[in-house]
Protein backbone atom coordinates (compact mmCIF):
# COMPACT_ATOMS: atom_id res chain seq x y z
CA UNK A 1 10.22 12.27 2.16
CA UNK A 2 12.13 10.47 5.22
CA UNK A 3 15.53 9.27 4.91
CA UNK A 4 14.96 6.47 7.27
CA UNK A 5 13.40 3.42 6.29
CA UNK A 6 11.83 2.15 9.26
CA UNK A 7 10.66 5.64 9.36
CA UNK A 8 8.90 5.44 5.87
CA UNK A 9 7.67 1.92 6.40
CA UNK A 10 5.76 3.39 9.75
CA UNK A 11 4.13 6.20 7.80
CA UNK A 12 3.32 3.40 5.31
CA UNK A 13 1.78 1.38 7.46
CA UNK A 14 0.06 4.07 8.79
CA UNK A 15 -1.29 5.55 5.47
CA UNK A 16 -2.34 2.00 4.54
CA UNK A 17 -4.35 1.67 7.80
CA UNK A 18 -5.71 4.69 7.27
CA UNK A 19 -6.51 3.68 3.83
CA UNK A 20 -4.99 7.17 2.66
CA UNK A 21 -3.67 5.60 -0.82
CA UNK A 22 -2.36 8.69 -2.20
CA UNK A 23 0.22 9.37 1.29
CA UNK A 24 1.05 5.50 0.78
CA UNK A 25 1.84 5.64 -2.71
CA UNK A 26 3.82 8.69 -2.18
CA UNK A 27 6.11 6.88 0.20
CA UNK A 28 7.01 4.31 -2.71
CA UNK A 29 9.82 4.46 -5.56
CA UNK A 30 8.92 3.91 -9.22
CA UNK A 31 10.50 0.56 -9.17
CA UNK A 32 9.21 -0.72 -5.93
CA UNK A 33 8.09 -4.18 -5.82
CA UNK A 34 5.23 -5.94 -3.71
CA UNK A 35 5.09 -9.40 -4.06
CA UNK A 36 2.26 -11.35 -2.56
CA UNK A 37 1.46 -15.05 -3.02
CA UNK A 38 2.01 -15.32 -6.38
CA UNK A 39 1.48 -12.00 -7.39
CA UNK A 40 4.02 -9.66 -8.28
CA UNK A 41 3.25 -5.57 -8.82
CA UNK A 42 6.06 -2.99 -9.51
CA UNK A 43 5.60 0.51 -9.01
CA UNK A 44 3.25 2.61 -6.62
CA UNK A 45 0.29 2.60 -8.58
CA UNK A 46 -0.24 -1.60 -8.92
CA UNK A 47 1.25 -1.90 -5.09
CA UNK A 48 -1.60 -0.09 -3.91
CA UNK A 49 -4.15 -1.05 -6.39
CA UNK A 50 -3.84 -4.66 -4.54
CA UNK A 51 -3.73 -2.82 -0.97
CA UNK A 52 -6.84 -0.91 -1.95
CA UNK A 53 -8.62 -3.77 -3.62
CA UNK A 54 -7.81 -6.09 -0.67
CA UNK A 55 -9.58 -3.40 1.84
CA UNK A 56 -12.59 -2.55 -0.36
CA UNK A 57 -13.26 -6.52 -0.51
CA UNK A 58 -12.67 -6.71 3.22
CA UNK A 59 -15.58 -3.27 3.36
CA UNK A 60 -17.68 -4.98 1.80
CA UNK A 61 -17.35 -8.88 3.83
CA UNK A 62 -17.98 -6.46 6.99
CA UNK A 63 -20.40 -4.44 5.36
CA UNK A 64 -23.06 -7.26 5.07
């Protein structure tokens, strides 16, 4: 893994757009923390639950 954050957040960003869940969650410690709206999710495996739930409900809003 990269020793340089802005390093890891790029491949992040990149594994997320790529929608490659298992790089992104790779990139993240056990005790990571996403917090969004009102939401909070520790660890890799809720983080990118929410990422991956937000981009199948996009999928499917640009499926139809």
């Amino acid at each position: 893994m990269p020793a340089n954050p802005s390093e890891i957040a790029a491949r992040l960003a990149d594994a997320l757009d790529r929608e490659d869940y298992a790089a992104a969650a790779a990139l993240l410690t056990n005790d990571c923390v996403y917090d969004i709206r009102d939401e909070r999710h520790t660890g890799p495996a809720e983080s990118i639950a929410s990422y991956k739930g937000n981009g199948d409900t996009a999928a499917r809003s640009f499926a139809s």
